[in-house]
C-alpha atoms as a PDB file:
ATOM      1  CA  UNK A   1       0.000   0.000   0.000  1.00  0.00           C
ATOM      2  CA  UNK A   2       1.940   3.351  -0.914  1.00  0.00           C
ATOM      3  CA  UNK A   3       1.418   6.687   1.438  1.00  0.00           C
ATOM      4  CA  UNK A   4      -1.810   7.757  -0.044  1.00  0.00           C
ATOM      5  CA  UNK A   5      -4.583   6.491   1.368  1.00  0.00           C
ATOM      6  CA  UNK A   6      -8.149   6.231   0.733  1.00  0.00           C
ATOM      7  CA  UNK A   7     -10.725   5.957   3.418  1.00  0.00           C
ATOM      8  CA  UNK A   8     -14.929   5.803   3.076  1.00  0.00           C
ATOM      9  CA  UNK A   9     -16.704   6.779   6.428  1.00  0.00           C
ATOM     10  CA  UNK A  10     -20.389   5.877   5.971  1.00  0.00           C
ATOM     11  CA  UNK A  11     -23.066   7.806   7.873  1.00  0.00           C
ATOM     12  CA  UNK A  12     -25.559   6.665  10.139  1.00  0.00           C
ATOM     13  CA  UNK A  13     -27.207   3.418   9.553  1.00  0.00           C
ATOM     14  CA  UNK A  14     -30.750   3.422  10.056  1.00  0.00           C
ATOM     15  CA  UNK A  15     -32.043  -0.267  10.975  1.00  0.00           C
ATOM     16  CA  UNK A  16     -32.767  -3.167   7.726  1.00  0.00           C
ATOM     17  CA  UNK A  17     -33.111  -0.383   5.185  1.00  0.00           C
ATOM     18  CA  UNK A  18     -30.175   1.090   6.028  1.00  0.00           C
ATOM     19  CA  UNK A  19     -28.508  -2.253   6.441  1.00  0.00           C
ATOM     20  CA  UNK A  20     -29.999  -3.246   3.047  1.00  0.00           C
ATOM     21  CA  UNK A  21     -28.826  -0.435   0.464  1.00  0.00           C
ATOM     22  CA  UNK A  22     -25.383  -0.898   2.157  1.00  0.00           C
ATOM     23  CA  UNK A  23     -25.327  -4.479   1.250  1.00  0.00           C
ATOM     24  CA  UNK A  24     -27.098  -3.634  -2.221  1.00  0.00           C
ATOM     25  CA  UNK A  25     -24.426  -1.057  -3.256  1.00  0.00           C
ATOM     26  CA  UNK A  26     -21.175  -2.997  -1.160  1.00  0.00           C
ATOM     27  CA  UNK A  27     -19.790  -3.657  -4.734  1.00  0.00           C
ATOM     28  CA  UNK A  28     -20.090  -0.800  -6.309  1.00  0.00           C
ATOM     29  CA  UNK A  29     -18.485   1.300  -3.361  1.00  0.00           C
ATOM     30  CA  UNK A  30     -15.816  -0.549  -3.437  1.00  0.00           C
ATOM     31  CA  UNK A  31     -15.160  -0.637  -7.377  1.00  0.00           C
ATOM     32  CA  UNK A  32     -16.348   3.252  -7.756  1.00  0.00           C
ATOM     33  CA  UNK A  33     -14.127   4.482  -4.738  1.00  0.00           C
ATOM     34  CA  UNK A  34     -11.273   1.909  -3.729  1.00  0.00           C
ATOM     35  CA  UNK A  35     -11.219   2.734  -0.298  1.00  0.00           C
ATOM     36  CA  UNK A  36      -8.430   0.949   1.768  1.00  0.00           C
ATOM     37  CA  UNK A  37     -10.425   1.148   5.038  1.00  0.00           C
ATOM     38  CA  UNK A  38     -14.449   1.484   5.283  1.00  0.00           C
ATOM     39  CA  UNK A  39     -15.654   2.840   8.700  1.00  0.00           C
ATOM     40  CA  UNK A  40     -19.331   3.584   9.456  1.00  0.00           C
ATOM     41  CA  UNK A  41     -21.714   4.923  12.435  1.00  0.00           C
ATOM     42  CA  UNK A  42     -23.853   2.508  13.646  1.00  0.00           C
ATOM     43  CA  UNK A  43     -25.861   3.385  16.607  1.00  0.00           C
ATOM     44  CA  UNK A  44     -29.399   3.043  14.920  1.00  0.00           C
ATOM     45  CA  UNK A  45     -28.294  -0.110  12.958  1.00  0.00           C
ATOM     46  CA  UNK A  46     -30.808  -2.278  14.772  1.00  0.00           C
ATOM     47  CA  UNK A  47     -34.143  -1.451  14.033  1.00  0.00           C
ATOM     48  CA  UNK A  48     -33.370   2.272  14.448  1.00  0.00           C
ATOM     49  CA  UNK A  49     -32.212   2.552  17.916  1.00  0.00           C
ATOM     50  CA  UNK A  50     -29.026   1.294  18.777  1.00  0.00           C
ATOM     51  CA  UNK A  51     -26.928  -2.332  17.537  1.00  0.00           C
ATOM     52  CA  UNK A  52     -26.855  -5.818  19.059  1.00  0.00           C
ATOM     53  CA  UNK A  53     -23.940  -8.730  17.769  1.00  0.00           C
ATOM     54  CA  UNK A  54     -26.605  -9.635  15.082  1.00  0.00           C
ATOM     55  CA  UNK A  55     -26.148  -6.402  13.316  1.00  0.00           C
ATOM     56  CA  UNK A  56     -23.075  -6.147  14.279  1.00  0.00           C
ATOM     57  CA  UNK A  57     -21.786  -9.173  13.102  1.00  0.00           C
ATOM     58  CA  UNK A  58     -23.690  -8.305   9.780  1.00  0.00           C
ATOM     59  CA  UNK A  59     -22.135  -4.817   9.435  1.00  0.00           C
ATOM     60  CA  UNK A  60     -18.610  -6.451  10.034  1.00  0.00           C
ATOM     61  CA  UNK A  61     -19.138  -9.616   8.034  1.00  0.00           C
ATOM     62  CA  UNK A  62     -20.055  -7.310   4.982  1.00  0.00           C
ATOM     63  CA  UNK A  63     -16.604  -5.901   5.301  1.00  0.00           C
ATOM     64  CA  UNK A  64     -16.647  -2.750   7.157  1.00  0.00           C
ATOM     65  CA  UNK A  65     -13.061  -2.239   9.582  1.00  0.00           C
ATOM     66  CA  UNK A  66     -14.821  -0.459  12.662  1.00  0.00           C
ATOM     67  CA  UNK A  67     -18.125   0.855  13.833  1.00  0.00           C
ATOM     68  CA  UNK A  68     -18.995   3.857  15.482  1.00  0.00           C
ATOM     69  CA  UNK A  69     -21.623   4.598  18.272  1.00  0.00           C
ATOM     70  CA  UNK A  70     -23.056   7.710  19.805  1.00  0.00           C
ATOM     71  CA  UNK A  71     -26.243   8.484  22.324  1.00  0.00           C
ATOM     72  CA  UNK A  72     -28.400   5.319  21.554  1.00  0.00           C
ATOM     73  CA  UNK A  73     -25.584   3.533  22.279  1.00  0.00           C
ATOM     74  CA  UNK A  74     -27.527   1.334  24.995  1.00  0.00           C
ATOM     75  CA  UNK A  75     -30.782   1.278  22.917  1.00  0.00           C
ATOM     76  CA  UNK A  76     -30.910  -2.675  22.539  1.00  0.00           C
ATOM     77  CA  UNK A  77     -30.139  -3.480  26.197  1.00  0.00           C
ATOM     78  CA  UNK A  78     -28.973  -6.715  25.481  1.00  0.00           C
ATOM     79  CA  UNK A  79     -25.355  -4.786  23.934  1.00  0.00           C
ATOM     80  CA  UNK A  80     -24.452  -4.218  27.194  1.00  0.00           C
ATOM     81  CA  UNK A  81     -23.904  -8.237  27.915  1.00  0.00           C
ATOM     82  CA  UNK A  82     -22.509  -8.209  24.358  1.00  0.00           C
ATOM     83  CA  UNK A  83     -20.319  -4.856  23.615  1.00  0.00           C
ATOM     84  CA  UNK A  84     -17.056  -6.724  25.153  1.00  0.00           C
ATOM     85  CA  UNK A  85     -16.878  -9.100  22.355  1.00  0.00           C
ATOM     86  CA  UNK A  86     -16.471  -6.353  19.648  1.00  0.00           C
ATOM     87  CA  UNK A  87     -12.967  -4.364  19.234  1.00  0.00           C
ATOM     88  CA  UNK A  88     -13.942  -3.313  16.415  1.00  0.00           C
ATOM     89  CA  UNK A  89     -16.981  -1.079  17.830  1.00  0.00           C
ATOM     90  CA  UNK A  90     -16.433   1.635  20.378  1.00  0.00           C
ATOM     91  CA  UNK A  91     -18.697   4.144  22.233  1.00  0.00           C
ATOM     92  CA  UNK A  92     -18.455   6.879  22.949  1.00  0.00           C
ATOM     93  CA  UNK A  93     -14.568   7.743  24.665  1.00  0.00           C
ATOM     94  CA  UNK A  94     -15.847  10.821  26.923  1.00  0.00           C
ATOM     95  CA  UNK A  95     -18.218   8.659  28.584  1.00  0.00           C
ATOM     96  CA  UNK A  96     -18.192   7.216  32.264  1.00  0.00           C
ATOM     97  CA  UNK A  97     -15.752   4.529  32.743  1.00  0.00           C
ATOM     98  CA  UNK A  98     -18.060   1.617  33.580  1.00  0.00           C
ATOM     99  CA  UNK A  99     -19.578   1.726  30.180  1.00  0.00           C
ATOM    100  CA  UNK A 100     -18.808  -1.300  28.657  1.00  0.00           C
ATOM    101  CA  UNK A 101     -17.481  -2.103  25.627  1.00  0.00           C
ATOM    102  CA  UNK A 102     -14.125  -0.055  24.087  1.00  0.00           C
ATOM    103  CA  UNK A 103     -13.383   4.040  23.461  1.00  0.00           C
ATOM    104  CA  UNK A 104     -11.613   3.495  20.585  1.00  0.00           C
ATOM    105  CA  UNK A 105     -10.862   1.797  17.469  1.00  0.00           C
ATOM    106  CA  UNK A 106      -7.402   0.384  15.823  1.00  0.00           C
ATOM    107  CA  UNK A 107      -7.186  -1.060  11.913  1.00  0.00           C
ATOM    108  CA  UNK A 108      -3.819  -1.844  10.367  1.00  0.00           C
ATOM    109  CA  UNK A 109      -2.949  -2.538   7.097  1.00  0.00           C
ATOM    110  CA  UNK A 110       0.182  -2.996   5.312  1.00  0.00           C
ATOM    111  CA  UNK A 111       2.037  -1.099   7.724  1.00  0.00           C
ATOM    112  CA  UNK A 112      -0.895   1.690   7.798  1.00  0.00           C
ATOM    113  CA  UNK A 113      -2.460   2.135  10.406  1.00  0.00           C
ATOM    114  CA  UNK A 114      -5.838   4.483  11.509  1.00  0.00           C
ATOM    115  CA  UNK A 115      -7.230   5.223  14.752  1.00  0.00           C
ATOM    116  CA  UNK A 116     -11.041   5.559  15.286  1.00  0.00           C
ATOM    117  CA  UNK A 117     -12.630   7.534  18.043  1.00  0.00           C
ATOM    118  CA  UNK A 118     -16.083   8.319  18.797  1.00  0.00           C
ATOM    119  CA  UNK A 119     -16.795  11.238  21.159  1.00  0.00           C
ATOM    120  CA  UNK A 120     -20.596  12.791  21.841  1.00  0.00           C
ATOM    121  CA  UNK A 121     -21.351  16.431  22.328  1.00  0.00           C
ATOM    122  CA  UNK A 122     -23.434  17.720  24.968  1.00  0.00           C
ATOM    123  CA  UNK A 123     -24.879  20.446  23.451  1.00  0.00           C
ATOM    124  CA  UNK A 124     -28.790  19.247  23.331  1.00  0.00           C
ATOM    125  CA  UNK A 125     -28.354  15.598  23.184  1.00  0.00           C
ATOM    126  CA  UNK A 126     -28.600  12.759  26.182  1.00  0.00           C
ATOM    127  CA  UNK A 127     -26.882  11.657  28.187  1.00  0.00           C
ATOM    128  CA  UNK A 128     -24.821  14.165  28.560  1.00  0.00           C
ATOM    129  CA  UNK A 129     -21.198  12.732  29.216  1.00  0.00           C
ATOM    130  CA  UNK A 130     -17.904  14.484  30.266  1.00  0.00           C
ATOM    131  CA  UNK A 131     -16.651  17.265  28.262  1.00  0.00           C
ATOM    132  CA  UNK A 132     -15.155  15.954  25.202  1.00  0.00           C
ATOM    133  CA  UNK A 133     -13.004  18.950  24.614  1.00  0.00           C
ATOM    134  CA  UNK A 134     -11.131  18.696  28.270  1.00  0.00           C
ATOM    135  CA  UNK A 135     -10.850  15.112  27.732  1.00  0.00           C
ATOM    136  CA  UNK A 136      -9.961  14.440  23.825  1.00  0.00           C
ATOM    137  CA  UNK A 137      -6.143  15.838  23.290  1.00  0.00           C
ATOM    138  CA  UNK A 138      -4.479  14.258  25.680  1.00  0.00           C
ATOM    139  CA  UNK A 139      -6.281  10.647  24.751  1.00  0.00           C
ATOM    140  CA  UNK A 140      -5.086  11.200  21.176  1.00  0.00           C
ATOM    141  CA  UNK A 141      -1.428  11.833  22.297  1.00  0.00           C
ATOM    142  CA  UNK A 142      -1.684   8.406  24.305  1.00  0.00           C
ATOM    143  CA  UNK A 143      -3.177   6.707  21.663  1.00  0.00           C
ATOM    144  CA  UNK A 144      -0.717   8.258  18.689  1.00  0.00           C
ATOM    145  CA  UNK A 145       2.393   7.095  20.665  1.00  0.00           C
ATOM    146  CA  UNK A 146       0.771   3.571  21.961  1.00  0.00           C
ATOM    147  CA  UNK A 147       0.296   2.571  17.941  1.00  0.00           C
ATOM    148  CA  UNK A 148       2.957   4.611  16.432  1.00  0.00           C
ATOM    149  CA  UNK A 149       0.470   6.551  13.576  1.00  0.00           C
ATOM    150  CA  UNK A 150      -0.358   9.899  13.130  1.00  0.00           C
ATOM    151  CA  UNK A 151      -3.475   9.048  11.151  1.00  0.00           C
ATOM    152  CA  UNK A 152      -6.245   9.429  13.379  1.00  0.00           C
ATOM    153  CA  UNK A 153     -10.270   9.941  12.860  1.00  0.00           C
ATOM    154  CA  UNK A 154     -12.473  11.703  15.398  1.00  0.00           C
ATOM    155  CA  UNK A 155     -16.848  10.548  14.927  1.00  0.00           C
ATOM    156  CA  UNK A 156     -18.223  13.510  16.813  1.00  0.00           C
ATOM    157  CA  UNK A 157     -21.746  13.118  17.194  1.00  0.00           C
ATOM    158  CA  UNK A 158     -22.996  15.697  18.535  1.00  0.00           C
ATOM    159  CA  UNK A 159     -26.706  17.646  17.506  1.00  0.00           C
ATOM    160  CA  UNK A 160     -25.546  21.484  17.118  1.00  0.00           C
ATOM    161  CA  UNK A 161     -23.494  22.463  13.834  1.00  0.00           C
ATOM    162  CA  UNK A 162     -21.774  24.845  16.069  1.00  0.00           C
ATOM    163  CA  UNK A 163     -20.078  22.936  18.338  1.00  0.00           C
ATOM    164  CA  UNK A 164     -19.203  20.249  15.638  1.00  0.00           C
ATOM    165  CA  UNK A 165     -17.606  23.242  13.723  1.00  0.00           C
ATOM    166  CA  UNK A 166     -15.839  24.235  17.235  1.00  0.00           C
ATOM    167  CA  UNK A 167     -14.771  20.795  17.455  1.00  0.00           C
ATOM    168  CA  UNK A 168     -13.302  20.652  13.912  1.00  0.00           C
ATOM    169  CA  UNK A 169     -10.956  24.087  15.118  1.00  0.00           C
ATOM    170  CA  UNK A 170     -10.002  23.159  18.460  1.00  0.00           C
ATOM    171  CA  UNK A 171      -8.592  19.461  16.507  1.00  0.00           C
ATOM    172  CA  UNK A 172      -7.119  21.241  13.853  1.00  0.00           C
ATOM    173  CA  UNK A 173      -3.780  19.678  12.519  1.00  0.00           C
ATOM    174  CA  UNK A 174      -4.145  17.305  15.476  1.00  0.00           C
ATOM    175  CA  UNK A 175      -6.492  14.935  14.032  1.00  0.00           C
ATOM    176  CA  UNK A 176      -7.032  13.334  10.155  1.00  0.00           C
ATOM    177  CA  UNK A 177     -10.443  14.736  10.159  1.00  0.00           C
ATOM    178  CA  UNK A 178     -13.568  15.335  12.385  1.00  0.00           C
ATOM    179  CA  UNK A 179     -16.740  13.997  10.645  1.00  0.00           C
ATOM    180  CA  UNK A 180     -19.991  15.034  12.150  1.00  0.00           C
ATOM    181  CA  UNK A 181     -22.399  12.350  12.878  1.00  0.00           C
ATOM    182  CA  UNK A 182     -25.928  11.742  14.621  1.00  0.00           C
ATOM    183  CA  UNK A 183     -28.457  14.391  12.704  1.00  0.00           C
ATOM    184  CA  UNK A 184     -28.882  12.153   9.167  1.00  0.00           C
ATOM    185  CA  UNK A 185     -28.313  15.087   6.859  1.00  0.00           C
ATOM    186  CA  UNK A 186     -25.602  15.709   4.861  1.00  0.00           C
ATOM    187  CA  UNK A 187     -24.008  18.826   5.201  1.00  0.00           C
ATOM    188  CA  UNK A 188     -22.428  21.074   2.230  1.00  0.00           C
ATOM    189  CA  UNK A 189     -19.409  22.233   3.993  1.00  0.00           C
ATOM    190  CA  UNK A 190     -16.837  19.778   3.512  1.00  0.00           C
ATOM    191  CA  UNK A 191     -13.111  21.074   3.822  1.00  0.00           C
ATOM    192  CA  UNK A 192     -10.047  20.803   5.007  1.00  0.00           C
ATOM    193  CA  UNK A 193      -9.287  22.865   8.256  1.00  0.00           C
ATOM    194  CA  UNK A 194      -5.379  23.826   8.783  1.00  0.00           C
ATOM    195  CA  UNK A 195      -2.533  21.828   7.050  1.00  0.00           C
ATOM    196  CA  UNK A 196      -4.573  18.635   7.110  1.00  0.00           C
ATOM    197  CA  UNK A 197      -8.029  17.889   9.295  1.00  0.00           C
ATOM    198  CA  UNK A 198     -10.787  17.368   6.975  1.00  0.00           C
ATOM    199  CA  UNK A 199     -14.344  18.314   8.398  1.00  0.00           C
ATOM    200  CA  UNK A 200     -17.962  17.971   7.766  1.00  0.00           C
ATOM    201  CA  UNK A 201     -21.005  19.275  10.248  1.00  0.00           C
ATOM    202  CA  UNK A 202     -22.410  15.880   9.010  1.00  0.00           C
ATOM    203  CA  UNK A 203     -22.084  13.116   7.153  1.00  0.00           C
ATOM    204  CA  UNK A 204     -25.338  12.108   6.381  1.00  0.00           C
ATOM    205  CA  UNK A 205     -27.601   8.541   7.084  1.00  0.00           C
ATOM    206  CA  UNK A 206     -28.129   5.463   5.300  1.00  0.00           C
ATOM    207  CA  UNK A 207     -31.868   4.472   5.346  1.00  0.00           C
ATOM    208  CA  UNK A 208     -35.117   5.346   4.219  1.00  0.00           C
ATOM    209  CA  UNK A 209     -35.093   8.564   1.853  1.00  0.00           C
ATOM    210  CA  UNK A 210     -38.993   9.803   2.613  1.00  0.00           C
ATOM    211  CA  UNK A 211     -39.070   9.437   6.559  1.00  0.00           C
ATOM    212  CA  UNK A 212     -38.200  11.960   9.181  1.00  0.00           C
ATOM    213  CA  UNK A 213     -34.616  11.120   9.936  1.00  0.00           C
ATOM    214  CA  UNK A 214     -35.313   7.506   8.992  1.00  0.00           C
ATOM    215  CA  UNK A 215     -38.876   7.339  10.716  1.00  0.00           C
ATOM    216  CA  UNK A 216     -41.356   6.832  10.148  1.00  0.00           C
ATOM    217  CA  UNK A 217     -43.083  10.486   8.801  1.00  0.00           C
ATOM    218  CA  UNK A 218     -46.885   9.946  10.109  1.00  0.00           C
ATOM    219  CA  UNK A 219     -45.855   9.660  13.692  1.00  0.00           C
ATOM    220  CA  UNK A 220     -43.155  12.541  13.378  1.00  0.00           C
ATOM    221  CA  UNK A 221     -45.981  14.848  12.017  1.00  0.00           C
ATOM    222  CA  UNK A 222     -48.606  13.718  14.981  1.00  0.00           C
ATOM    223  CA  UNK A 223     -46.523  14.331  17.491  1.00  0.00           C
ATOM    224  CA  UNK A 224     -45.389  17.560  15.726  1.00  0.00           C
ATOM    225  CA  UNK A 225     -49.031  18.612  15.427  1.00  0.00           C
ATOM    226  CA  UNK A 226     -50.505  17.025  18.590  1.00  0.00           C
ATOM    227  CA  UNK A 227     -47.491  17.659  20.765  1.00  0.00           C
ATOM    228  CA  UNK A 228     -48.752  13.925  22.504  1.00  0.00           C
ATOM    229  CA  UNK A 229     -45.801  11.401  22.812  1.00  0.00           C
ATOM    230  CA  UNK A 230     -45.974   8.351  20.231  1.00  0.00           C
ATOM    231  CA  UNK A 231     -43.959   5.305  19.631  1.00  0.00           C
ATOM    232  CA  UNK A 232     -41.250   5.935  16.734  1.00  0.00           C
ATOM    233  CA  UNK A 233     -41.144   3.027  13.801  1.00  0.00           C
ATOM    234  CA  UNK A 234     -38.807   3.448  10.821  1.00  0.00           C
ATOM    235  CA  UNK A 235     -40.541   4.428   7.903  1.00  0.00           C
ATOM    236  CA  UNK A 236     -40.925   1.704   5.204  1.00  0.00           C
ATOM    237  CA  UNK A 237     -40.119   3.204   2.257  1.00  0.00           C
ATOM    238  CA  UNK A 238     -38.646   1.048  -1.282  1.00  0.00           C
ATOM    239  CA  UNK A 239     -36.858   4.499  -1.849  1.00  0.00           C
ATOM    240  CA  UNK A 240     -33.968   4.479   0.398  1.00  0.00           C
ATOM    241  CA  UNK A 241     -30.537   7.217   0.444  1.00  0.00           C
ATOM    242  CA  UNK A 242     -26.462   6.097   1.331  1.00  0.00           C
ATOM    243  CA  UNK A 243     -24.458   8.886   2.638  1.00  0.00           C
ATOM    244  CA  UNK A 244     -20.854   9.010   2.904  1.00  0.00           C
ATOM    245  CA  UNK A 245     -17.704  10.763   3.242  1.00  0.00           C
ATOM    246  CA  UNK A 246     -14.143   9.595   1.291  1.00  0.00           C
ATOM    247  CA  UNK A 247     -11.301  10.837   3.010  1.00  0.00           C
ATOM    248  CA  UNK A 248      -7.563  10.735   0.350  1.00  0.00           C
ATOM    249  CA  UNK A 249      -4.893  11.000   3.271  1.00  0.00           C
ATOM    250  CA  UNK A 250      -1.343  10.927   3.139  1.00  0.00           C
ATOM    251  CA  UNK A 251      -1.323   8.055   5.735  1.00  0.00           C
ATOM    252  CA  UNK A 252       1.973   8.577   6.910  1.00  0.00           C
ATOM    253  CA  UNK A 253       2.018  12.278   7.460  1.00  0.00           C
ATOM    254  CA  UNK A 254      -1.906  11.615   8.714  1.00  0.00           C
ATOM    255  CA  UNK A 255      -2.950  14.478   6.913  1.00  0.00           C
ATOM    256  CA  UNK A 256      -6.146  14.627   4.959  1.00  0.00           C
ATOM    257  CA  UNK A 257      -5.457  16.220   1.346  1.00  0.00           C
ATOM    258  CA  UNK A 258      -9.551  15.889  -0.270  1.00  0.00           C
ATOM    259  CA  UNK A 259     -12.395  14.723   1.197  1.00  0.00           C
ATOM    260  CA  UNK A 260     -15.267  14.059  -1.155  1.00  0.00           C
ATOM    261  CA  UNK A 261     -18.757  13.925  -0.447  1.00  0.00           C
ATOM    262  CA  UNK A 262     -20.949  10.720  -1.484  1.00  0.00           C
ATOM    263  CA  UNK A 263     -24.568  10.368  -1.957  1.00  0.00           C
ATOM    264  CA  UNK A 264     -26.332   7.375  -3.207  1.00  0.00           C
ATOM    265  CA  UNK A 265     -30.696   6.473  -3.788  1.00  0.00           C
ATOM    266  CA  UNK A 266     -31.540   3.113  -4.458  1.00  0.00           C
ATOM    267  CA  UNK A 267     -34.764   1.507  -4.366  1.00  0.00           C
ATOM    268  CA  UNK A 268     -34.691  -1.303  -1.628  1.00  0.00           C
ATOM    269  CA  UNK A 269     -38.074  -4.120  -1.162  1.00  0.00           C
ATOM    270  CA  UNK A 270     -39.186  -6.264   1.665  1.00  0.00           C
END
């Protein structure tokens, strides 16, 4: 593998429609985009809230490296008997120390190797965990000189554009890039921040194109409307959307030098 690099960092997966145009499209993302490591957020990867080993095992088995969490972390309870087994999906690193499971992730390949790390923000969003700027430079500086890489990606999901954008500064030319996760729409302002940190507010979801985030859109609009709580479903939908971000990085300097938006529809039937 020379220096260059090429990494695809798939939004958030919304439960079997998500998990179904990801599987669908698998070849083509590969062929299309060559990536040498594929990464993706997967905290609503089982039936919308949260991930269990079944998805999990699904999700890796297709081929992705490592999988992201965020808030919903804990939404299938029975991940918390399970998240042990899986070093290849971490949680969120600023939270409490009994959380189970692991705060980071580590892929090498042909000498290359990338470091994952999912932090949450707390602006707006539960629970809210420590504060991931106090706690986040000094982990990375552990981690860089434990494996020896400078190529390092931060999954902040967090639910305010500002402090995502805050985030993106305050890690600039320390990280490979911060990619914005957790409010399933893409964001237009992809760039690269200093001499090498790519950035996006958000990379987008992969699930049903006509819900509300991936739910269902009745219920979304009745409790809009009613303002009376009601049961979220994902929206079943054949029309369904694949966000992405690919990240071309110089993995030995770990600097980002383009990062390329990618957006997919596909139709997708039960």
């Amino acid at each position: 593998m020379e220096n260059k690099i090429k990494v695809l960092f798939i939004g958030d997966i919304v439960g079997r429609t998500g998990r179904r145009i990801l599987a669908k499209n698998w070849a083509l993302l590969r062929h299309r985009y060559s990536p040498n490591f594929i990464f993706c957020n997967g905290e609503n990867a089982a039936g919308g809230l949260g991930i269990n080993s079944k998805t999990a095992d699904e999700l890796l088995g297709l081929g992705i490296d490592g999988i992201t969490l965020g808030n919903h972390t804990w939404g299938q309870r029975e991940w918390l008997k399970q998240a042990f087994r899986y070093r290849r999906v971490c949680r969120p690193a600023n939270a409490p120390k009994d959380w189970p499971g692991f705060d980071h992730i580590f892929i090498e390949k042909d000498n290359i190797g990338i470091i994952v790390i999912n932090l949450m923000g707390q602006a707006f969003i539960q629970p809210v965990l420590d504060n991931p700027f106090q706690m986040i430079e000094p982990r990375i500086n552990e981690l860089k000189e434990k494996y020896q890489t400078k190529n390092v990606l931060i999954d902040f999901h967090a639910e305010t554009t500002a402090e995502k954008i805050m985030m993106g500064f305050f890690l600039e030319d320390k990280v490979t890039a911060v990619l914005g996760t957790h409010t399933h729409v893409q964001t237009a302002d992809e760039r690269i921040l200093g001499n090498g940190t790519a950035f996006i507010s958000d990379i987008g979801m992969v699930g049903p194109r006509d819900g509300v985030l991936g739910m269902d859109k009745k219920t979304a609009l009745r409790r809009a409307y009613n303002q009376l709580p009601a049961s979220y479903n994902l929206e079943k939908s054949d029309m369904a959307i694949l966000n992405a971000v690919l990240l071309s990085i110089d993995g030995r300097a770990g600097q980002c030098i383009n990062i390329e938006r990618v957006y997919l529809t596909d139709t997708i039937y039960d």
